[in-house]
Protein backbone atom coordinates (compact mmCIF):
# COMPACT_ATOMS: atom_id res chain seq x y z
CA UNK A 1 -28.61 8.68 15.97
CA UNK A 2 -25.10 8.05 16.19
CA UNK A 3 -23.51 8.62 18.91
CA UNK A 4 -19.43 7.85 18.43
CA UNK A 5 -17.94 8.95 15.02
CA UNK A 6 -14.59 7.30 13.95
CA UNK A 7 -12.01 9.11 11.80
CA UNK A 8 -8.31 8.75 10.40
CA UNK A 9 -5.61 10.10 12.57
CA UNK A 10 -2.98 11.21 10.64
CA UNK A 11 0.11 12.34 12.54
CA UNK A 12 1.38 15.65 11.22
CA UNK A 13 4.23 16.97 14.22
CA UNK A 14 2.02 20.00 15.28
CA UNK A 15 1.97 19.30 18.63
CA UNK A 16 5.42 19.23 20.32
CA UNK A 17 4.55 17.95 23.54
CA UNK A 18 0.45 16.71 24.72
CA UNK A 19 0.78 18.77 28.18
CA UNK A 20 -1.16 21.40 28.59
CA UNK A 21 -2.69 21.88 25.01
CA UNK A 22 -5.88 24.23 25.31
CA UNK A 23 -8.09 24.79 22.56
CA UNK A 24 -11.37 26.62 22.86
CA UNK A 25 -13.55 27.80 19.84
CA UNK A 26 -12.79 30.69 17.54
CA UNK A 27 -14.19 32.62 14.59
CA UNK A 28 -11.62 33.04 10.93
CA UNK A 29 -12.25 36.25 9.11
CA UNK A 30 -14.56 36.27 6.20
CA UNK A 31 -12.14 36.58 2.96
CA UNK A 32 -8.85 34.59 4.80
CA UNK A 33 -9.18 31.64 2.10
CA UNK A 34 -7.90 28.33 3.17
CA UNK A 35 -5.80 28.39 6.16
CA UNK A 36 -4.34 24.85 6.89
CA UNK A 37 -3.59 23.25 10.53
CA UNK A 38 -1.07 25.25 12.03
CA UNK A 39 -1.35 28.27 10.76
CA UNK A 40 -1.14 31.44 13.30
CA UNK A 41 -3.47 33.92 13.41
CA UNK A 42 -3.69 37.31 15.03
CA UNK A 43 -7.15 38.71 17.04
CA UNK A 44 -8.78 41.40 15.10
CA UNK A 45 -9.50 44.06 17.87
CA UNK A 46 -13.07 44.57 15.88
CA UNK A 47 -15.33 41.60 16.56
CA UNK A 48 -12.54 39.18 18.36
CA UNK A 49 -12.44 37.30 14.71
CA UNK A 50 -9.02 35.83 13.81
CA UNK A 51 -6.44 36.52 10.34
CA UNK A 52 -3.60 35.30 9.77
CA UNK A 53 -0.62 37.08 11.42
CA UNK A 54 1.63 39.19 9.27
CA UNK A 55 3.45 41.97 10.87
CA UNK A 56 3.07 43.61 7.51
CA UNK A 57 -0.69 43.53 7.00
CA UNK A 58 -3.18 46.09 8.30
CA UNK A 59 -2.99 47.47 11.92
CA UNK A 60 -6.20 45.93 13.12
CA UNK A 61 -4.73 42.99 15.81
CA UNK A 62 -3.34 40.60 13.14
CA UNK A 63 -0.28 41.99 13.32
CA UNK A 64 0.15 40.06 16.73
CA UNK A 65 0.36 36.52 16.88
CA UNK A 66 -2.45 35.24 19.48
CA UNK A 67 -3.68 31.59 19.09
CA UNK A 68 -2.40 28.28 16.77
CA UNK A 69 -5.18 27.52 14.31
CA UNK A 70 -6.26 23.82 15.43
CA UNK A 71 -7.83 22.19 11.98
CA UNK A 72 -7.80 23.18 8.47
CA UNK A 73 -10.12 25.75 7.96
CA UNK A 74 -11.70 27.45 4.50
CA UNK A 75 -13.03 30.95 5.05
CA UNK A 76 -13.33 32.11 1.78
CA UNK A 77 -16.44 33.63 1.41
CA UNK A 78 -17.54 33.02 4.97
CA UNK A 79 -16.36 33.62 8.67
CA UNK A 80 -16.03 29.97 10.74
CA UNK A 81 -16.07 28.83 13.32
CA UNK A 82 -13.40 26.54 14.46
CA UNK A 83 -10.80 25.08 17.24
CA UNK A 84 -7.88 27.39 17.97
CA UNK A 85 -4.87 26.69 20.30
CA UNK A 86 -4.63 29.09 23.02
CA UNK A 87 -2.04 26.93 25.32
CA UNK A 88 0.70 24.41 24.44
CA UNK A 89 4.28 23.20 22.95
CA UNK A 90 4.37 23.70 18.76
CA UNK A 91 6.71 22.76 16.65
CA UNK A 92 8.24 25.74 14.97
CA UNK A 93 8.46 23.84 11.70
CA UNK A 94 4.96 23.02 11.19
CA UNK A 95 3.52 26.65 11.90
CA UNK A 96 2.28 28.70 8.92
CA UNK A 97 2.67 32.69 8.95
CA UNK A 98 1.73 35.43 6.70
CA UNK A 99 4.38 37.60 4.34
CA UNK A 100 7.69 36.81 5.49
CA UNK A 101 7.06 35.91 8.98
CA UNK A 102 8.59 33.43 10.44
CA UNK A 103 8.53 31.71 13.98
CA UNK A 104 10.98 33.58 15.52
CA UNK A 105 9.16 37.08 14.57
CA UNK A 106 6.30 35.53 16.82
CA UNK A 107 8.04 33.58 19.41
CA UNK A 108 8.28 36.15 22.69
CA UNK A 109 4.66 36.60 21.97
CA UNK A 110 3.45 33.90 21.76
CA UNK A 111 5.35 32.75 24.79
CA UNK A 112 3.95 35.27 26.72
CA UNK A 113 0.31 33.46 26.15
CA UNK A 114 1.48 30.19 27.06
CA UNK A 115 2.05 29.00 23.50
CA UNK A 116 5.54 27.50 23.46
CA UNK A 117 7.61 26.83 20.29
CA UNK A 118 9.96 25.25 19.48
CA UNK A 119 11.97 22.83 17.10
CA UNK A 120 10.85 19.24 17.05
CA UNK A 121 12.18 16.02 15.07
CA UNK A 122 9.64 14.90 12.55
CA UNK A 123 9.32 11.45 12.75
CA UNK A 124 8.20 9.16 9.53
């Protein structure tokens, strides 16, 4: 049995600031395809599963931005389970929304949860 795993760390300017980031577990819709790092996503009211936000898709909760997807996910043809943000500082720049959403449709929102964005330098 191994105990310790080692991976790559690749920087990718998510993260705007390491205090208080909080992620807990959280299920993607069945049918959302692949949904990189970064990409916000909206609480379905049904089931507590997440989409991703767009204030022009169906009225079922992922309208409203709630959480910061936490790894790249692919939930194709099945729901997963994954790490979501529910707490920190994002960079505006790296977030991914549905339709034409953008970070400041989202912002007050998402502020009111305790997830913070805002613009960061991206540094090479």
């Amino acid at each position: 049995m191994n105990l310790f795993e080692s991976t790559a760390n690749s920087p990718d300017n998510l993260i705007a600031s390491y205090s208080d980031v909080i992620a807990v577990e959280g299920i993607v819709l069945t049918g959302e395809g692949i949904l990189p790092r970064g990409a916000v996503l909206g609480k379905i009211t049904v089931g507590g599963k997440y989409a991703l936000v767009n204030t022009a898709g169906t009225d079922d909760g992922r309208r409203t931005a709630a959480v910061v997807l936490a790894e790249d996910v692919d939930a194709t043809n099945d729901d997963v389970v994954c790490s979501v943000y529910i707490r920190g500082e994002f960079n505006d720049n790296a977030l991914l929304f549905g339709g034409t959403d953008t970070a400041a449709t989202h912002k007050a929102t998402l502020q009111g949860l305790g997830i913070v964005l805002r613009g960061a330098v991206e540094v090479n």
